[in-house]
C-alpha atoms as a PDB file:
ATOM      1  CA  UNK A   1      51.657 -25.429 -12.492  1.00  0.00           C
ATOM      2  CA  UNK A   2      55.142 -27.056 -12.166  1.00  0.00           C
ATOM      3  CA  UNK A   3      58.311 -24.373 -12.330  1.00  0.00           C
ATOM      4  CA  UNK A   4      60.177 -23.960 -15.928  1.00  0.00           C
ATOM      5  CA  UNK A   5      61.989 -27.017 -16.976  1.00  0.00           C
ATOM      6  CA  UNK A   6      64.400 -27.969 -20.218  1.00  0.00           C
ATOM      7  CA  UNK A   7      66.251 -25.741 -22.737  1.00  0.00           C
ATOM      8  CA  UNK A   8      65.122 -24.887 -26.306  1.00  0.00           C
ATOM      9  CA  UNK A   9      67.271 -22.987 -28.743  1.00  0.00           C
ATOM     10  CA  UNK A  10      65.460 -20.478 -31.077  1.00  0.00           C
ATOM     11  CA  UNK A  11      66.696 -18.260 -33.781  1.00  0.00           C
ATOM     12  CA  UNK A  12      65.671 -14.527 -33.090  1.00  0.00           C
ATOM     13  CA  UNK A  13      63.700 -12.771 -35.981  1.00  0.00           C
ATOM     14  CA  UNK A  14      65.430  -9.307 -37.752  1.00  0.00           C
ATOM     15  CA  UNK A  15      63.328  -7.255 -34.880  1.00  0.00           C
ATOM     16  CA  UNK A  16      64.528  -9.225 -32.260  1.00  0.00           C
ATOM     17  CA  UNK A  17      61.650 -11.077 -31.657  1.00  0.00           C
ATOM     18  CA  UNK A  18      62.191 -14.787 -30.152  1.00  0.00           C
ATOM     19  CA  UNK A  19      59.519 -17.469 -29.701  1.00  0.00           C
ATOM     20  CA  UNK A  20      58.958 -18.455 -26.162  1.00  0.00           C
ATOM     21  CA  UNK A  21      58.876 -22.140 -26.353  1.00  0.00           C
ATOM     22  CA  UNK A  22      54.943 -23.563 -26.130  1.00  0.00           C
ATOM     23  CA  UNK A  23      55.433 -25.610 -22.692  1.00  0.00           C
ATOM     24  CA  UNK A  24      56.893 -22.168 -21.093  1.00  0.00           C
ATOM     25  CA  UNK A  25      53.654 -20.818 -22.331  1.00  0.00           C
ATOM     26  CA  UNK A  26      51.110 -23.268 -21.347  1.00  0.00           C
ATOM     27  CA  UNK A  27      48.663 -21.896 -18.678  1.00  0.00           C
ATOM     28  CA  UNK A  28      50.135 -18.525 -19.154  1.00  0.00           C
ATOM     29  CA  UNK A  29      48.590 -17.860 -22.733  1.00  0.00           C
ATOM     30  CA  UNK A  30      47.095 -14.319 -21.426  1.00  0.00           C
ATOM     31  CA  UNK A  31      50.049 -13.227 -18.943  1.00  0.00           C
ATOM     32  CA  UNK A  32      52.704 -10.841 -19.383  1.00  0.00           C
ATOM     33  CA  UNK A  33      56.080 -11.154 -18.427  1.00  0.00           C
ATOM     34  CA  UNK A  34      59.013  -9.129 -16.773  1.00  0.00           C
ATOM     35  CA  UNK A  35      62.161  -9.367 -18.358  1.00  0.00           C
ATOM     36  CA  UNK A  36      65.251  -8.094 -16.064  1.00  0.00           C
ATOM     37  CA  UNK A  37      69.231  -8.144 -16.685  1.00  0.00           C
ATOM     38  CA  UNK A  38      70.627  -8.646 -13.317  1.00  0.00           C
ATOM     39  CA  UNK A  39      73.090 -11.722 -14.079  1.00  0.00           C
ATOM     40  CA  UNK A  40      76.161 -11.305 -15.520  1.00  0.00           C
ATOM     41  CA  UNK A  41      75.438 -13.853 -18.707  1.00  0.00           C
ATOM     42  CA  UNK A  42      71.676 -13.863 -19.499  1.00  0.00           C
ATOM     43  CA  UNK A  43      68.195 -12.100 -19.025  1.00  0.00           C
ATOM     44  CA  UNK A  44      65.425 -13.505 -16.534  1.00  0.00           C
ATOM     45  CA  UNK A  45      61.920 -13.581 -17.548  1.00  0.00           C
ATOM     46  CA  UNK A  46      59.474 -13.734 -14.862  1.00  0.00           C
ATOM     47  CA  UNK A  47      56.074 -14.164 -15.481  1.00  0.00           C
ATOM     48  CA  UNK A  48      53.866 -11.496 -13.674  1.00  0.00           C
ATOM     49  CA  UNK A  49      52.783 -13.527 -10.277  1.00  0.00           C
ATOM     50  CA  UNK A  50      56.320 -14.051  -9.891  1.00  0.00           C
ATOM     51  CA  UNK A  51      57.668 -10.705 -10.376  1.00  0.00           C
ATOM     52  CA  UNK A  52      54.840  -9.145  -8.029  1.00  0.00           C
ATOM     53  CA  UNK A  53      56.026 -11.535  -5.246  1.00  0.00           C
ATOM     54  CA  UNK A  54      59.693 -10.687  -6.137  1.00  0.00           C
ATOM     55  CA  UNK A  55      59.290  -6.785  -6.515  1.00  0.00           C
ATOM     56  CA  UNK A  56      58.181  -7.145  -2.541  1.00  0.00           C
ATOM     57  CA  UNK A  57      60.913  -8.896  -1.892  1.00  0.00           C
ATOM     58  CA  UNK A  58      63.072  -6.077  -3.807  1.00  0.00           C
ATOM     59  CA  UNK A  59      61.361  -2.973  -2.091  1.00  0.00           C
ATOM     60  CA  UNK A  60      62.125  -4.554   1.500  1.00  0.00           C
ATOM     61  CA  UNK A  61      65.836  -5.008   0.245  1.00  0.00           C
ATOM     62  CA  UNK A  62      66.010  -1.528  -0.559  1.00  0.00           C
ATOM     63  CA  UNK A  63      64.685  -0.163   2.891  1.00  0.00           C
ATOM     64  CA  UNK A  64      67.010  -2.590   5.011  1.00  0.00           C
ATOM     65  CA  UNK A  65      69.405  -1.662   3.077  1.00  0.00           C
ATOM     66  CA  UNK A  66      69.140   2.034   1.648  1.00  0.00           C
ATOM     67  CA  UNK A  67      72.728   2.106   0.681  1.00  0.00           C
ATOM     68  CA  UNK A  68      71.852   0.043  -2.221  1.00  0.00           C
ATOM     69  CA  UNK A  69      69.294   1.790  -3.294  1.00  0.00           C
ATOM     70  CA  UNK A  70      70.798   2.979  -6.456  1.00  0.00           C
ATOM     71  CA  UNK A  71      71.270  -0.570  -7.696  1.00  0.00           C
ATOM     72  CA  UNK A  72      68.041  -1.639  -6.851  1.00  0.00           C
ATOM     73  CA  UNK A  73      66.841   1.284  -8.812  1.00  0.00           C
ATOM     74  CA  UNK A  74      69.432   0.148 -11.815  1.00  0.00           C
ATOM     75  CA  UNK A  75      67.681  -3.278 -12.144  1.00  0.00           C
ATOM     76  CA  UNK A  76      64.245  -1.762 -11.819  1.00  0.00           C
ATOM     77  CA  UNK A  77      64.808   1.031 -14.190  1.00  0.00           C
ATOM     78  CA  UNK A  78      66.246  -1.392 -16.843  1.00  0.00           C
ATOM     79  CA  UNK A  79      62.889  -3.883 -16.395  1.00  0.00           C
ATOM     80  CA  UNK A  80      60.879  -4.268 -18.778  1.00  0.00           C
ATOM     81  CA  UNK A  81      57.386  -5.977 -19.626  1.00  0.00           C
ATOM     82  CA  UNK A  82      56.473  -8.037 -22.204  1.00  0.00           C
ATOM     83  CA  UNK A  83      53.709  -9.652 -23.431  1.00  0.00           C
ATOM     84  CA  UNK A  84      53.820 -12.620 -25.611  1.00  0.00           C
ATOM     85  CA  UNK A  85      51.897 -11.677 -29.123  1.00  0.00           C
ATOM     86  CA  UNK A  86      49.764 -14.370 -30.752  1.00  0.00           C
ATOM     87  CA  UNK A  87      52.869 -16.298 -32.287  1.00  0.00           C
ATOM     88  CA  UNK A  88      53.800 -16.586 -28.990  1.00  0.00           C
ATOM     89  CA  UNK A  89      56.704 -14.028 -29.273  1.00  0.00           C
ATOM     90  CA  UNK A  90      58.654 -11.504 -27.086  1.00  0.00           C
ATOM     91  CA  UNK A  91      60.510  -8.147 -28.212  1.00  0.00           C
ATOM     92  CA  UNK A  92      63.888  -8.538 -26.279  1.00  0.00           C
ATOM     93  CA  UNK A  93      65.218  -5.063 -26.523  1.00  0.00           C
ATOM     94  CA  UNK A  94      68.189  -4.025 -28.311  1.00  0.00           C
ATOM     95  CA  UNK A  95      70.109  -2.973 -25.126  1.00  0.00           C
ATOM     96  CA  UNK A  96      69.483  -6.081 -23.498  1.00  0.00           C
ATOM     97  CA  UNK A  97      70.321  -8.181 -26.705  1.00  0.00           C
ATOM     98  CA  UNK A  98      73.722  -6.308 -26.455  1.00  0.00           C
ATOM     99  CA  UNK A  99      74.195  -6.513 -22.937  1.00  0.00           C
ATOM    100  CA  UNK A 100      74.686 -10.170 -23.383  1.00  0.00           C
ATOM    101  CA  UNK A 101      75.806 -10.961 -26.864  1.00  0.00           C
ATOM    102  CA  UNK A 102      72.659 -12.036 -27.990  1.00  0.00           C
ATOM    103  CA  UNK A 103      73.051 -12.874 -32.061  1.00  0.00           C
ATOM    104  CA  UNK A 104      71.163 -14.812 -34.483  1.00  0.00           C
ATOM    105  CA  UNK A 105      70.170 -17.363 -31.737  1.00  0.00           C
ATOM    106  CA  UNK A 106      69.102 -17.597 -27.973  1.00  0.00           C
ATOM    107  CA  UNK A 107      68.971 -20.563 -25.797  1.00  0.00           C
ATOM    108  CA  UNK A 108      65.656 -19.829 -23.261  1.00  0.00           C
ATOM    109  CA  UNK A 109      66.521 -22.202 -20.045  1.00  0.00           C
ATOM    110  CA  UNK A 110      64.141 -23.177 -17.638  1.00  0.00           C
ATOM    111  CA  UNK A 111      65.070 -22.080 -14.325  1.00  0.00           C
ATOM    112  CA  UNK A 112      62.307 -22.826 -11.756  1.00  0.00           C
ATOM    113  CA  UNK A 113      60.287 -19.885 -11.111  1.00  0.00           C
ATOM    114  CA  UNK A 114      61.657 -18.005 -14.014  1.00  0.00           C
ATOM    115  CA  UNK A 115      63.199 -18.338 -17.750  1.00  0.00           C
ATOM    116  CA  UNK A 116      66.994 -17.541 -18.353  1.00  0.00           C
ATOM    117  CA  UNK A 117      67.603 -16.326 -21.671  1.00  0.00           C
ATOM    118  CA  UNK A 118      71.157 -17.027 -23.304  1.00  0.00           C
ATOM    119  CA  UNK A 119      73.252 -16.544 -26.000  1.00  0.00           C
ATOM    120  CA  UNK A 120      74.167 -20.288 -26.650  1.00  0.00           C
ATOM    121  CA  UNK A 121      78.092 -20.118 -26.514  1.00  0.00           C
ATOM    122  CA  UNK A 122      77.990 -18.418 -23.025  1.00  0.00           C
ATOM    123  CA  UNK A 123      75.425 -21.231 -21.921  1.00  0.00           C
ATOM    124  CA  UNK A 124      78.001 -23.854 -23.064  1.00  0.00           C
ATOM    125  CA  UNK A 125      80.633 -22.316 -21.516  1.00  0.00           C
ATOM    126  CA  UNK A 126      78.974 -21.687 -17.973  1.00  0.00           C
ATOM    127  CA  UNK A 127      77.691 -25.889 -18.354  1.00  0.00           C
ATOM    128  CA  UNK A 128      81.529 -27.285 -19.176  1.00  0.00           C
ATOM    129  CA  UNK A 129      83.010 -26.090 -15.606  1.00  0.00           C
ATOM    130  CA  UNK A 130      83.388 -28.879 -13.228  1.00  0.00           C
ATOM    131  CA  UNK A 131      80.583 -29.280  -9.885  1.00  0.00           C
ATOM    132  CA  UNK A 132      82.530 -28.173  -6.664  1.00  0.00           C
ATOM    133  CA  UNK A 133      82.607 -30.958  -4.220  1.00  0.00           C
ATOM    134  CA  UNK A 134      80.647 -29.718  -1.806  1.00  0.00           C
ATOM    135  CA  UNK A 135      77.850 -28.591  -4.706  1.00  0.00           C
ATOM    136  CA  UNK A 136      78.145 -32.260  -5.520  1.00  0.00           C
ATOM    137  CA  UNK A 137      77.467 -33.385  -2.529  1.00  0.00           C
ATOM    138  CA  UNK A 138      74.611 -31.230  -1.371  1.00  0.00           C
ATOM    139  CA  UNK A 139      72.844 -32.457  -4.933  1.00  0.00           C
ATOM    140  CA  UNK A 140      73.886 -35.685  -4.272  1.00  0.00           C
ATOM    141  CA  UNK A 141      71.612 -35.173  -0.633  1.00  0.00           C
ATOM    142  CA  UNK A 142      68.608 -34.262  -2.733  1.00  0.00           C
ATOM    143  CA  UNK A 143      68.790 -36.600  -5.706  1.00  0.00           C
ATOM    144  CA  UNK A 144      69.216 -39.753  -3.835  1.00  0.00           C
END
């Protein structure tokens, strides 16, 4: 299955509820997810196979390096699963809503492995900045 591609805005319901768009779902109909605040801006959602081989990744971080431990254990400790329910929605906790400004509306960006959630105006915001010249030029190696 390719990575996560696009963006789709969706309105969140009064429980905070927001539809995962049907092409994020697609082959994934009976997997959870893991939804973590780590960036400053948004939420990632990681679909279970990918957290498992990321959670590896995170406990080897935390023995090289035990004197960030504690922040490690801040991003785990704030995780949180979710399971899509038959609408194809996820509860995105009240914390996390806050955490980023999350409203009436999220913007749910595919980022590769995972899905970035957004509130719209901070999306915007991040996508109007200029590339650096040497970003441009490193995408410029892969595109062409």
């Amino acid at each position: 299955m390719a990575g996560f591609l696009g963006r789709h805005l969706h309105q969140l319901d009064p429980k905070g509820r927001v539809s995962l768009p049907v092409r994020f779902r697609r082959g994934r109909e009976s997997s959870s997810f893991v939804l973590v605040h780590v960036l400053p801006d948004c939420l990632s959602l990681f679909p279970d196979d990918e957290w498992m081989l990321l959670e590896s990744e995170i406990r080897e971080y935390a023995r090289l390096q035990p004197d960030d431990r504690h922040q490690v254990l801040r991003i785990t400790a704030n995780a949180v699963e979710v399971a899509p329910d038959k609408q194809g929605r996820i509860l995105i906790p009240e914390r996390m809503r806050r955490a980023i400004g999350l409203g009436t509306e999220a913007e749910l960006v595919g980022a590769g492995n995972k899905i970035e959630i957004w509130e719209p105006g901070r999306l915007a915001a991040a996508m109007e900045g200029e590339y650096e010249k040497t970003f441009q030029q490193h995408m410029t190696k892969l595109f062409v």
